[in-house]
C-alpha atoms as a PDB file:
ATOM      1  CA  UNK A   1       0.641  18.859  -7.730  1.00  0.00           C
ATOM      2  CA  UNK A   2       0.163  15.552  -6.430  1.00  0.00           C
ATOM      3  CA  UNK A   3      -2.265  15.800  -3.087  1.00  0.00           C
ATOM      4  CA  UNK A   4      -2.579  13.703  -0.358  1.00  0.00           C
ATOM      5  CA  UNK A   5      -6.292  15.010  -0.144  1.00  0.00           C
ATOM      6  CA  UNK A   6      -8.070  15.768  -3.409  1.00  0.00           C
ATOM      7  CA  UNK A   7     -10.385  18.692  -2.603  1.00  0.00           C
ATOM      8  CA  UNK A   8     -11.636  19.219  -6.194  1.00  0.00           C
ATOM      9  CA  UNK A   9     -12.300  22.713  -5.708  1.00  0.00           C
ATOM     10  CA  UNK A  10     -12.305  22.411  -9.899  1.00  0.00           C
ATOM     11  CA  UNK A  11     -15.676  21.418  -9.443  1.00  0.00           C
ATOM     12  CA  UNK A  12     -17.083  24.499  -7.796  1.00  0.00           C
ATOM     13  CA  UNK A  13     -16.267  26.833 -10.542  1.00  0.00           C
ATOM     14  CA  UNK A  14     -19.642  26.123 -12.186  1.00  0.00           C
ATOM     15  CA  UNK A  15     -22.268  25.693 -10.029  1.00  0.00           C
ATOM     16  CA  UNK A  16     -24.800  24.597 -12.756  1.00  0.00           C
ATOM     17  CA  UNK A  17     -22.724  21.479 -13.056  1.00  0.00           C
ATOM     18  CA  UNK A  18     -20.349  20.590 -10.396  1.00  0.00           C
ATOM     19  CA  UNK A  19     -19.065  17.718 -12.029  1.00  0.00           C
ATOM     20  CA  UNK A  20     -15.393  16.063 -13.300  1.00  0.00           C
ATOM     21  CA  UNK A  21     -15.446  13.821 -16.151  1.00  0.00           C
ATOM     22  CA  UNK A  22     -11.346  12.825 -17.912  1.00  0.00           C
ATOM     23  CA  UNK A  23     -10.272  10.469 -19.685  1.00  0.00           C
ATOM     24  CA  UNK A  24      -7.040   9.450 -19.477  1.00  0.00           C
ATOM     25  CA  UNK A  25      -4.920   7.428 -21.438  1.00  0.00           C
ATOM     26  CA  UNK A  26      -1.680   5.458 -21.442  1.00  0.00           C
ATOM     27  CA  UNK A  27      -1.613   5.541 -17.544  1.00  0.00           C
ATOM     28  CA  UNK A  28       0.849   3.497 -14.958  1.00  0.00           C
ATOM     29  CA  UNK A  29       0.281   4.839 -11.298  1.00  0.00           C
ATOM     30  CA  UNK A  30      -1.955   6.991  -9.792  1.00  0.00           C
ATOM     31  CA  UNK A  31      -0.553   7.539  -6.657  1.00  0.00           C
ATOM     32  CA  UNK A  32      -2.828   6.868  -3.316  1.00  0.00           C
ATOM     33  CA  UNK A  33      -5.067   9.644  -2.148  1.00  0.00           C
ATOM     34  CA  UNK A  34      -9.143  10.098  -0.785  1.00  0.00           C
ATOM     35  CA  UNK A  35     -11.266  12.779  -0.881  1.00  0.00           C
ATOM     36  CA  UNK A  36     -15.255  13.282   0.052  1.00  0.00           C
ATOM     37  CA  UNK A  37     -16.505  13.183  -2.964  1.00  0.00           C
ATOM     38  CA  UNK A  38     -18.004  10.491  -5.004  1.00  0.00           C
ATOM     39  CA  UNK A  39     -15.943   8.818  -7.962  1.00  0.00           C
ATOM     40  CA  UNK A  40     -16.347   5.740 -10.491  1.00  0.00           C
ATOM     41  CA  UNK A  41     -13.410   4.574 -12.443  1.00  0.00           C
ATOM     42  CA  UNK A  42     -14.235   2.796 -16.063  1.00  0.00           C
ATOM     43  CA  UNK A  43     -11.513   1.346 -17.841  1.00  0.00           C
ATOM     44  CA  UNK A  44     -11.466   1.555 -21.527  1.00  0.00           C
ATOM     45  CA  UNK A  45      -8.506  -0.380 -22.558  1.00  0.00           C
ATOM     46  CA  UNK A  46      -5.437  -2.486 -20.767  1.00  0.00           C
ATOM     47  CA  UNK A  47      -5.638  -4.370 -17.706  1.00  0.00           C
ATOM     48  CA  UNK A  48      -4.842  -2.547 -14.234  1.00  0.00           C
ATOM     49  CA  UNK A  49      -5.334  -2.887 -10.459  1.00  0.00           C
ATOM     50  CA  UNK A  50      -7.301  -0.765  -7.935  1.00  0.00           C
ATOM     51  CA  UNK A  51      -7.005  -0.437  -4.674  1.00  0.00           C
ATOM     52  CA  UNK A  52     -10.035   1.130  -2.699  1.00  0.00           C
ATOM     53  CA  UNK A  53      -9.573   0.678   0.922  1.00  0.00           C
ATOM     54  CA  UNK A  54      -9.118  -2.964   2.103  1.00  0.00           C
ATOM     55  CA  UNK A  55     -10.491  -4.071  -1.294  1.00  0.00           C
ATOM     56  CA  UNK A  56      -7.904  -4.796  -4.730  1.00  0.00           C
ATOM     57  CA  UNK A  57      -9.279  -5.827  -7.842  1.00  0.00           C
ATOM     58  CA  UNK A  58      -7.669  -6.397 -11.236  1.00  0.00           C
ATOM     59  CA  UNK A  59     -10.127  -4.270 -13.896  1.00  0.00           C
ATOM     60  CA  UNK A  60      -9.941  -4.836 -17.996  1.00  0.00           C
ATOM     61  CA  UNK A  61     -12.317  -3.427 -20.394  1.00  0.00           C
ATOM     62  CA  UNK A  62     -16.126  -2.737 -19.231  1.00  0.00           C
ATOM     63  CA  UNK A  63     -14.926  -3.021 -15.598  1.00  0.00           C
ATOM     64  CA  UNK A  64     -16.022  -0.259 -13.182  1.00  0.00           C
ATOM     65  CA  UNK A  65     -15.078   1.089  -9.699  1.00  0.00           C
ATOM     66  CA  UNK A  66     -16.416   3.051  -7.356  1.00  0.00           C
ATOM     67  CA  UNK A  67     -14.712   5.003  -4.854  1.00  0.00           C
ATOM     68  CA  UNK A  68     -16.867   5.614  -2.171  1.00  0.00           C
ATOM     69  CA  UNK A  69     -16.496   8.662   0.382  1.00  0.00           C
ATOM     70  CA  UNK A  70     -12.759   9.419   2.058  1.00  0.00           C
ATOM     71  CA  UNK A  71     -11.749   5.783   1.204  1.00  0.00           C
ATOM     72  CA  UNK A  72      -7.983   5.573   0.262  1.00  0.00           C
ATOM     73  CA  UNK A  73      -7.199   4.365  -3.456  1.00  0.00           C
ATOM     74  CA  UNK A  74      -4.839   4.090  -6.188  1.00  0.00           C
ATOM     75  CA  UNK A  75      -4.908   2.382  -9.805  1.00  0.00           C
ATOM     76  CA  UNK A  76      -2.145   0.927 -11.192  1.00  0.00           C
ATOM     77  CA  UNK A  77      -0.761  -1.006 -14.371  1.00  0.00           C
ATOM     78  CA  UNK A  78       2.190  -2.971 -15.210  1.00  0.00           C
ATOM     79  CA  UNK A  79       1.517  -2.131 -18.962  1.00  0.00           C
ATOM     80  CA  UNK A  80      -0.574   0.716 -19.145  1.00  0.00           C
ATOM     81  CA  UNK A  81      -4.531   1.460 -19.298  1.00  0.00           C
ATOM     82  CA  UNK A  82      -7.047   3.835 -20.396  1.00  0.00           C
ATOM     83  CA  UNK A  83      -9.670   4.785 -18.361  1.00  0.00           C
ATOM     84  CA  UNK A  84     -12.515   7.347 -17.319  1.00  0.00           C
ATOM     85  CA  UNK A  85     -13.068   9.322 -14.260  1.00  0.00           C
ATOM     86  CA  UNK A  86     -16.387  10.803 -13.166  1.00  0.00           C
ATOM     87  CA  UNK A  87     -16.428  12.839  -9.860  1.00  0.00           C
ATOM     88  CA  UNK A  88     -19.289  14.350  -8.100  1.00  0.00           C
ATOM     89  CA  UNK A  89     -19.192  17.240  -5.986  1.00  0.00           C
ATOM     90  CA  UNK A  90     -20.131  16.326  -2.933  1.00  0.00           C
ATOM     91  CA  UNK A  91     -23.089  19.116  -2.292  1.00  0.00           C
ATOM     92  CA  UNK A  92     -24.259  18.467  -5.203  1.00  0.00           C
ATOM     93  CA  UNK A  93     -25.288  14.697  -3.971  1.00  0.00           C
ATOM     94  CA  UNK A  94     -26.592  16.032  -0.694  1.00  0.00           C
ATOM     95  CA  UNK A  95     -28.565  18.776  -3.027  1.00  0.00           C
ATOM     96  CA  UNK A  96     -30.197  15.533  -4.146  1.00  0.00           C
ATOM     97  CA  UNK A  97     -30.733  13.311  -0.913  1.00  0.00           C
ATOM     98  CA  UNK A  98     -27.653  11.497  -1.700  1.00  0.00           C
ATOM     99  CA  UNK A  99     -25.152  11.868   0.700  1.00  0.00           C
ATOM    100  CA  UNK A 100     -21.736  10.437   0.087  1.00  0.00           C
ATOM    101  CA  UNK A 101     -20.540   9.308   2.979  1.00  0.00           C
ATOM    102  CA  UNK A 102     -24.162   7.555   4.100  1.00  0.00           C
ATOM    103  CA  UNK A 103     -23.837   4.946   1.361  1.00  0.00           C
ATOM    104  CA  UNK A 104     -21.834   2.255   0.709  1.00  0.00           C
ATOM    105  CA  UNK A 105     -21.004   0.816  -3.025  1.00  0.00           C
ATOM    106  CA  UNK A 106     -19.831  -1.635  -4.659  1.00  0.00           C
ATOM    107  CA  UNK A 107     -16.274  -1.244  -5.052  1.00  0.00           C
ATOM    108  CA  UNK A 108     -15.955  -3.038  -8.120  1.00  0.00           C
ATOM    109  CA  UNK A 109     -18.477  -4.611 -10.688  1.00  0.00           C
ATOM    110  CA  UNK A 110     -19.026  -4.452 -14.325  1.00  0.00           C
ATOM    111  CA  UNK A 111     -22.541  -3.226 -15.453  1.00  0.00           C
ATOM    112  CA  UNK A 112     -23.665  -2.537 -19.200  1.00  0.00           C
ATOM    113  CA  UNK A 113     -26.325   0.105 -17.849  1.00  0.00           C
ATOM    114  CA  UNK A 114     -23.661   2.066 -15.503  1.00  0.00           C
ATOM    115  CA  UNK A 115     -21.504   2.280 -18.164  1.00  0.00           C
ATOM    116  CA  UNK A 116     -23.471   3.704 -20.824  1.00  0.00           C
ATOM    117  CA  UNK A 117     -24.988   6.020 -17.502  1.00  0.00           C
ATOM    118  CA  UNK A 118     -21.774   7.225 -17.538  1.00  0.00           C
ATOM    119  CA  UNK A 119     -21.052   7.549 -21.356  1.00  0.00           C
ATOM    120  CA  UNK A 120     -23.964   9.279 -21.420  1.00  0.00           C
ATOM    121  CA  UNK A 121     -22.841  12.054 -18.838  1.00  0.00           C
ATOM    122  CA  UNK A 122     -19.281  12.383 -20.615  1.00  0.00           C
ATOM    123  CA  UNK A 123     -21.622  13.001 -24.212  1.00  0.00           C
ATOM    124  CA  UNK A 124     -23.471  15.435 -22.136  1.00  0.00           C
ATOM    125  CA  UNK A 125     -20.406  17.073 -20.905  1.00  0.00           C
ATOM    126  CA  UNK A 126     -19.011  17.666 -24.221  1.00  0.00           C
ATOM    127  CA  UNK A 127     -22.384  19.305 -25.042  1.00  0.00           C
ATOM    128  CA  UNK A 128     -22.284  21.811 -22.593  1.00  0.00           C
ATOM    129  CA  UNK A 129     -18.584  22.765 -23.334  1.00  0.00           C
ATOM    130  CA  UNK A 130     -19.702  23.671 -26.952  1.00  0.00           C
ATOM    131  CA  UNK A 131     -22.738  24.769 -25.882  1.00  0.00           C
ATOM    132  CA  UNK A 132     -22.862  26.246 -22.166  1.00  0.00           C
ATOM    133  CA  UNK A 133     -26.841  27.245 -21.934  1.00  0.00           C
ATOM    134  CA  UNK A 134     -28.719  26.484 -18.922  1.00  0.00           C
ATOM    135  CA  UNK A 135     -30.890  24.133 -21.156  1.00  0.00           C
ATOM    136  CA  UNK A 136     -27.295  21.930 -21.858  1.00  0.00           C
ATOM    137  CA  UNK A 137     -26.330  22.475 -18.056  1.00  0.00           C
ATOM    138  CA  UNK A 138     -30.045  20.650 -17.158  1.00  0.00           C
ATOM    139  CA  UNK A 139     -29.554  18.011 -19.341  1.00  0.00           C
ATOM    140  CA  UNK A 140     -25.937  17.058 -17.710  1.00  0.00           C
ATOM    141  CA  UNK A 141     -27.424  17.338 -14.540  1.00  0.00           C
ATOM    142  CA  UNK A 142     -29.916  15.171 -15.310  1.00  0.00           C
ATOM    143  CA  UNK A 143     -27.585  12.477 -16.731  1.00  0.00           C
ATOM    144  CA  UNK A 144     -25.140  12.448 -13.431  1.00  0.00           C
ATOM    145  CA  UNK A 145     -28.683  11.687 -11.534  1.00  0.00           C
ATOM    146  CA  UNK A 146     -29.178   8.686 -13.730  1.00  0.00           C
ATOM    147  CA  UNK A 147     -25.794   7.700 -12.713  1.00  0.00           C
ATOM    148  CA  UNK A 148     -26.721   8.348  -8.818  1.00  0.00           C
ATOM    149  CA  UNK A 149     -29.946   6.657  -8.869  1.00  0.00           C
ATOM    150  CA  UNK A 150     -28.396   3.677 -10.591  1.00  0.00           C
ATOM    151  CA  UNK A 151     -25.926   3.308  -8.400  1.00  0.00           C
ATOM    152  CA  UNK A 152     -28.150   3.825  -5.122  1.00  0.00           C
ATOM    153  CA  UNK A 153     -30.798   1.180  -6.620  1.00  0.00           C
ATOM    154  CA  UNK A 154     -28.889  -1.661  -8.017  1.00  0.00           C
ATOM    155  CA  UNK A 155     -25.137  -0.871  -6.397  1.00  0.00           C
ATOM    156  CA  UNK A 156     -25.879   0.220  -2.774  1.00  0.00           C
ATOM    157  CA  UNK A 157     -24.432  -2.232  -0.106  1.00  0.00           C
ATOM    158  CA  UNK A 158     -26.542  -2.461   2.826  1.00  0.00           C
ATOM    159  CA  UNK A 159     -25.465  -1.270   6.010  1.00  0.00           C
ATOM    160  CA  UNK A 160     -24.762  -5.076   7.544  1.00  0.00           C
ATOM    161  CA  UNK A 161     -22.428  -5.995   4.466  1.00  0.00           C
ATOM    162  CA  UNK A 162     -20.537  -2.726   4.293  1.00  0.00           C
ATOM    163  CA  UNK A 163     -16.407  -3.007   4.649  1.00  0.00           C
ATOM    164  CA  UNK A 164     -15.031  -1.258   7.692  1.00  0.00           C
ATOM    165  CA  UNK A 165     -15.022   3.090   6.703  1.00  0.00           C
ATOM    166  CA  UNK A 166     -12.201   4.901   5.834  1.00  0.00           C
ATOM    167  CA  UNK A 167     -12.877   6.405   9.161  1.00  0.00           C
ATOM    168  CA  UNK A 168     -11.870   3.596  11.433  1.00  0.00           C
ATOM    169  CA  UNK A 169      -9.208   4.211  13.638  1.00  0.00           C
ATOM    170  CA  UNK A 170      -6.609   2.240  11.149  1.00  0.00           C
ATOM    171  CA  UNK A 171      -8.049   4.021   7.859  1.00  0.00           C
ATOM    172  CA  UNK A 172      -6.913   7.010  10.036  1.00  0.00           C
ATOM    173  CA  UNK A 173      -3.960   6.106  10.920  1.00  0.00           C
ATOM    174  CA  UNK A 174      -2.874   5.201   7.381  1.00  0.00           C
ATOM    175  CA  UNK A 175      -4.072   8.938   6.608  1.00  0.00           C
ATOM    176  CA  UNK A 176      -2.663  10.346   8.790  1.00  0.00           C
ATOM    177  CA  UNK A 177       0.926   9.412   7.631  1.00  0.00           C
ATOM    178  CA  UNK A 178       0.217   9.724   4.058  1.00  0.00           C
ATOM    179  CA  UNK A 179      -0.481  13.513   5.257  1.00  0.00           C
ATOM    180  CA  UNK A 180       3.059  13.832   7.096  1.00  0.00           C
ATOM    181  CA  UNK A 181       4.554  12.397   3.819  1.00  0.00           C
ATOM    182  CA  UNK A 182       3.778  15.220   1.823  1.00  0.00           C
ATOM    183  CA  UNK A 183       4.129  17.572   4.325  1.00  0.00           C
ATOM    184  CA  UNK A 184       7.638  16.510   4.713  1.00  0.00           C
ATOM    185  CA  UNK A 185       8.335  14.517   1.496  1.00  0.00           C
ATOM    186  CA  UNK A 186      11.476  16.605   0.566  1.00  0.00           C
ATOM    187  CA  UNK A 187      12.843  15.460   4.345  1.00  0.00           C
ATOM    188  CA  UNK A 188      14.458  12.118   4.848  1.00  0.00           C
ATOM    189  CA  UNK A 189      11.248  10.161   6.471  1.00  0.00           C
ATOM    190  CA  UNK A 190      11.301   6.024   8.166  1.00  0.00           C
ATOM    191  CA  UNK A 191       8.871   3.964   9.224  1.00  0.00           C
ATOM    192  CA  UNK A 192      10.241   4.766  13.081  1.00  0.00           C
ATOM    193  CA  UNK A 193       9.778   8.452  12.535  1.00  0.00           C
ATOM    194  CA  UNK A 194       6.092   7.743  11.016  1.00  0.00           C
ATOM    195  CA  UNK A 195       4.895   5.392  13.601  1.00  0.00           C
ATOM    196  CA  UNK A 196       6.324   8.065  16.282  1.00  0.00           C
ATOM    197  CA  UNK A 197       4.228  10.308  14.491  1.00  0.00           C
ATOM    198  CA  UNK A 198       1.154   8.674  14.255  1.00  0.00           C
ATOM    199  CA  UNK A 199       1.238   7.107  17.997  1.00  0.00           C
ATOM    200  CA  UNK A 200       1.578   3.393  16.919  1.00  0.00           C
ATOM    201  CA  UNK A 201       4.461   1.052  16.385  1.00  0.00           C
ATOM    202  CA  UNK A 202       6.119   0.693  12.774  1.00  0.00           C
ATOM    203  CA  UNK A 203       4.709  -3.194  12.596  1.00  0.00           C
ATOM    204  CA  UNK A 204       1.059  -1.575  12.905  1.00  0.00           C
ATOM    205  CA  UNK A 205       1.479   1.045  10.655  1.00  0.00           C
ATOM    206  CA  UNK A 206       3.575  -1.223   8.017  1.00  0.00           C
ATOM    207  CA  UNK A 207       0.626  -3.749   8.388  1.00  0.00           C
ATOM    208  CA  UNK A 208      -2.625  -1.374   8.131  1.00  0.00           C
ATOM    209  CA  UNK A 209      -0.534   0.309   5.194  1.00  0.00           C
ATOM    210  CA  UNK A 210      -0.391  -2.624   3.402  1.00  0.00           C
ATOM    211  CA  UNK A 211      -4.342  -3.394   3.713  1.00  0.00           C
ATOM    212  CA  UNK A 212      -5.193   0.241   3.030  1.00  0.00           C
ATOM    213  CA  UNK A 213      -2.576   1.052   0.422  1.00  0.00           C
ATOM    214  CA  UNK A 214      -1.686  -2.314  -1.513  1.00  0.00           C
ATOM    215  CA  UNK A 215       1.501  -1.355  -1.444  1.00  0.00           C
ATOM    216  CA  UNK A 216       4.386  -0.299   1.220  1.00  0.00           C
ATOM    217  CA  UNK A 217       4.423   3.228   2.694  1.00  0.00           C
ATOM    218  CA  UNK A 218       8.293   2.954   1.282  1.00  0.00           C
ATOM    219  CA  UNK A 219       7.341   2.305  -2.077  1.00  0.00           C
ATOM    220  CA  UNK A 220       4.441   5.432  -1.513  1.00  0.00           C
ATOM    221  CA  UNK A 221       7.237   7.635  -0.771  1.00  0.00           C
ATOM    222  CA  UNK A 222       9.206   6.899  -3.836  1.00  0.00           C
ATOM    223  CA  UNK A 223       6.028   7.175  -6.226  1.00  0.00           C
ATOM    224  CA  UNK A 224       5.154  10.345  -5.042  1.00  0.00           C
ATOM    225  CA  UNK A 225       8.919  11.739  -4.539  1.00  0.00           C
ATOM    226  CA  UNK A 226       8.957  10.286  -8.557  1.00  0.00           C
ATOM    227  CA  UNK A 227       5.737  12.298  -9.410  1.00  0.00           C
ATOM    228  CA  UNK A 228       6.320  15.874  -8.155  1.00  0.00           C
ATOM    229  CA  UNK A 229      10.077  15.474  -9.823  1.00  0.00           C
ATOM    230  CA  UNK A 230       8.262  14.838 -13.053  1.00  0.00           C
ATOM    231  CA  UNK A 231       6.466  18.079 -12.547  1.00  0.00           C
ATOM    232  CA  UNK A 232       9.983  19.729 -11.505  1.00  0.00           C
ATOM    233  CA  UNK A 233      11.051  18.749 -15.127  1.00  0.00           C
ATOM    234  CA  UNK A 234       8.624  19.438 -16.840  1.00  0.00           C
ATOM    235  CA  UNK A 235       8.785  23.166 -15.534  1.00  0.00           C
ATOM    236  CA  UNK A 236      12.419  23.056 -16.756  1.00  0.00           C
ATOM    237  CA  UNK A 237      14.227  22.000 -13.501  1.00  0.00           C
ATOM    238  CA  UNK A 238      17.345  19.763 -14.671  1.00  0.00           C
ATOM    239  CA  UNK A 239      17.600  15.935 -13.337  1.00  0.00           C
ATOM    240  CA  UNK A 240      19.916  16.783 -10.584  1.00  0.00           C
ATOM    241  CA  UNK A 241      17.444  19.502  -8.964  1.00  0.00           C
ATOM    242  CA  UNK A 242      14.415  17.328  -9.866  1.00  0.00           C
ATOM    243  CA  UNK A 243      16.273  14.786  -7.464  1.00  0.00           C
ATOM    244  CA  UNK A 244      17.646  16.828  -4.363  1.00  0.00           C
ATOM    245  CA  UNK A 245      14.130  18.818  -4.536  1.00  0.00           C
ATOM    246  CA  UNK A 246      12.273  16.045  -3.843  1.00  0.00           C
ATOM    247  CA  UNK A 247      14.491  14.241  -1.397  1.00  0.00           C
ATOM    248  CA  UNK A 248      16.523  12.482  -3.780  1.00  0.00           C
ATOM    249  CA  UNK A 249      20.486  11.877  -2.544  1.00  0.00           C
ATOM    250  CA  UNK A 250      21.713  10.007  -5.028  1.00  0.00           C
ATOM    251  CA  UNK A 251      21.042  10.377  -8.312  1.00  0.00           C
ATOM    252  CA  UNK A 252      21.583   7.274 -10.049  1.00  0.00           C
ATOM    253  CA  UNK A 253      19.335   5.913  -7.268  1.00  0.00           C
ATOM    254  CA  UNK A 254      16.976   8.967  -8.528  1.00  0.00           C
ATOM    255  CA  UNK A 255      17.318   7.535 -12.422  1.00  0.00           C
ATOM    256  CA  UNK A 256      17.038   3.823 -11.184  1.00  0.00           C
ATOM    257  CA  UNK A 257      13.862   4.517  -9.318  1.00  0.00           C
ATOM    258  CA  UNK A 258      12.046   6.458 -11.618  1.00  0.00           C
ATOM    259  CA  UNK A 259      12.440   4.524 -14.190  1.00  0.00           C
ATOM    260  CA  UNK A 260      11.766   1.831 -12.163  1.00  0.00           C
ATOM    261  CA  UNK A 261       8.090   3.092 -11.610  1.00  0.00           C
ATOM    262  CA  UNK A 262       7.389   6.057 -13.802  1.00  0.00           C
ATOM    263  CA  UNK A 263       8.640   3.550 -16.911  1.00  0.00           C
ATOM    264  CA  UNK A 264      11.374   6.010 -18.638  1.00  0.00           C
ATOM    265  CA  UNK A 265      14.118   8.047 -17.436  1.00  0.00           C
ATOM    266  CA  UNK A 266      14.276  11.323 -15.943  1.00  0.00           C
ATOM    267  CA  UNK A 267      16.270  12.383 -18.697  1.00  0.00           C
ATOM    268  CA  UNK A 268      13.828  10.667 -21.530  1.00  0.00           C
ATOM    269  CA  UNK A 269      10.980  12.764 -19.486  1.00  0.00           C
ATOM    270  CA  UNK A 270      12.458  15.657 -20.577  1.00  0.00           C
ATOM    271  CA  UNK A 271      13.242  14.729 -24.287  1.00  0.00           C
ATOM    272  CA  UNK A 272       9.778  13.817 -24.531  1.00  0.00           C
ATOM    273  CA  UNK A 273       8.685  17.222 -23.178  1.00  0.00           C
ATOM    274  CA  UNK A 274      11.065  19.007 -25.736  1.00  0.00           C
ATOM    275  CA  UNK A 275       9.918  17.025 -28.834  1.00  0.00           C
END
């Protein structure tokens, strides 16, 4: 399920090594979201865009972002892209002195030595999947530490040059309608009914949106309608319920705006999960 808040409780089930490291390939959209907890993007292949806050970047190859603390972000690509994730839990930081939401990143930079940091943990990783001693669980412990003292040493913005937090009053504001979106995302939802919501007017909220978000809080609610009726189909729903069950009340609009920004059709989803 799509979130509006990524807890990552995943990465309490070990406590040796409370750590997330994907890869993913082929990928489009990521819809917006934030969460506590520390995360650096690498992209592999393809060209993208990320979004971190106030802050958009296009990435290619080598190019790294970080994701600081409860900052709102999205990647997206007009082709596709392959990229890593690496998430840290957040105690596990503090554990260390390193607490997220005291330091400020870079939010984008490419870096031969944070990238092979990185590798280096995902190696690691694999290690201790084959392998899950305490010896293994050390040595990935000891690789995500490289990766936090790197970044605290050579990436840390000082406290003079840091952008505005995700806790201002407009990164909250922006939050706080992403959360009544998926609270109420199989409800018809406007920008009047939003701004009533979040005590501003619509021109506010359509403006701060639009720095937070890169994008409009319309085309949000379509992405993310889009995304949990892919996971509708792939459980088996047909096209039709996929549509009405995520707010959907016409379906060729449905069709036309998923393929629009998932980059096949509803039906074609389904083919490809039946092949």
């Amino acid at each position: 399920m799509v979130q509006r808040y990524e807890h990552h409780t995943d990465l309490k089930g070990d406590a040796l090594c409370p750590f997330k490291y994907s890869v993913l390939k082929n990928q489009r959209e990521f819809v917006c979201n934030w969460h506590r907890n520390l995360e650096i993007l690498i992209v592999e292949a393809g060209n993208c865009r990320v979004q971190c806050g106030r802050e958009n970047a296009a990435l290619s190859a080598h190019d790294l972002a970080v994701v600081n603390s409860e900052t709102i972000h999205r990647l997206y690509s007009e082709t596709a892209v392959d990229y890593h994730c690496l998430i840290f839990d957040e105690g596990f930081c503090a554990e260390n002195g390193i607490k997220p939401d005291e330091y400020r990143f870079e939010s984008f930079f490419r870096d031969e030595k944070t990238e092979k940091l990185c590798l280096a943990v995902k190696t690691q990783m694999e290690e201790y999947r084959r392998e899950p001693t305490g010896l293994q669980a050390a040595r990935l412990r000891v690789a995500v530490l490289a990766v936090l003292i790197n970044l605290c040493t050579e990436h840390a913005i000082p406290a003079s040059e840091a952008p505005p937090s995700a806790d201002s009053s407009s990164g909250a504001c922006v939050r706080k309608a992403l959360e009544y979106i998926n609270d109420h995302i199989a409800e018809e939802i406007t920008l009047d009914s939003l701004a009533a919501y979040c005590g501003v007017t619509k021109y506010h909220l359509a403006r701060r949106a639009g720095h937070y978000m890169g994008q409009t809080l319309f085309t949000y609610i379509n992405t993310l309608r889009c995304k949990k009726a892919e996971e509708y189909l792939m459980r088996g729903m047909s096209v039709t319920e996929a549509a009405s069950a995520c707010g959907f009340d016409s379906l060729s609009y449905f069709s036309r705006t998923y393929k629009k920004l998932m980059g096949y059709t509803p039906s074609g989803r389904t083919h490809k999960k039946e092949s």
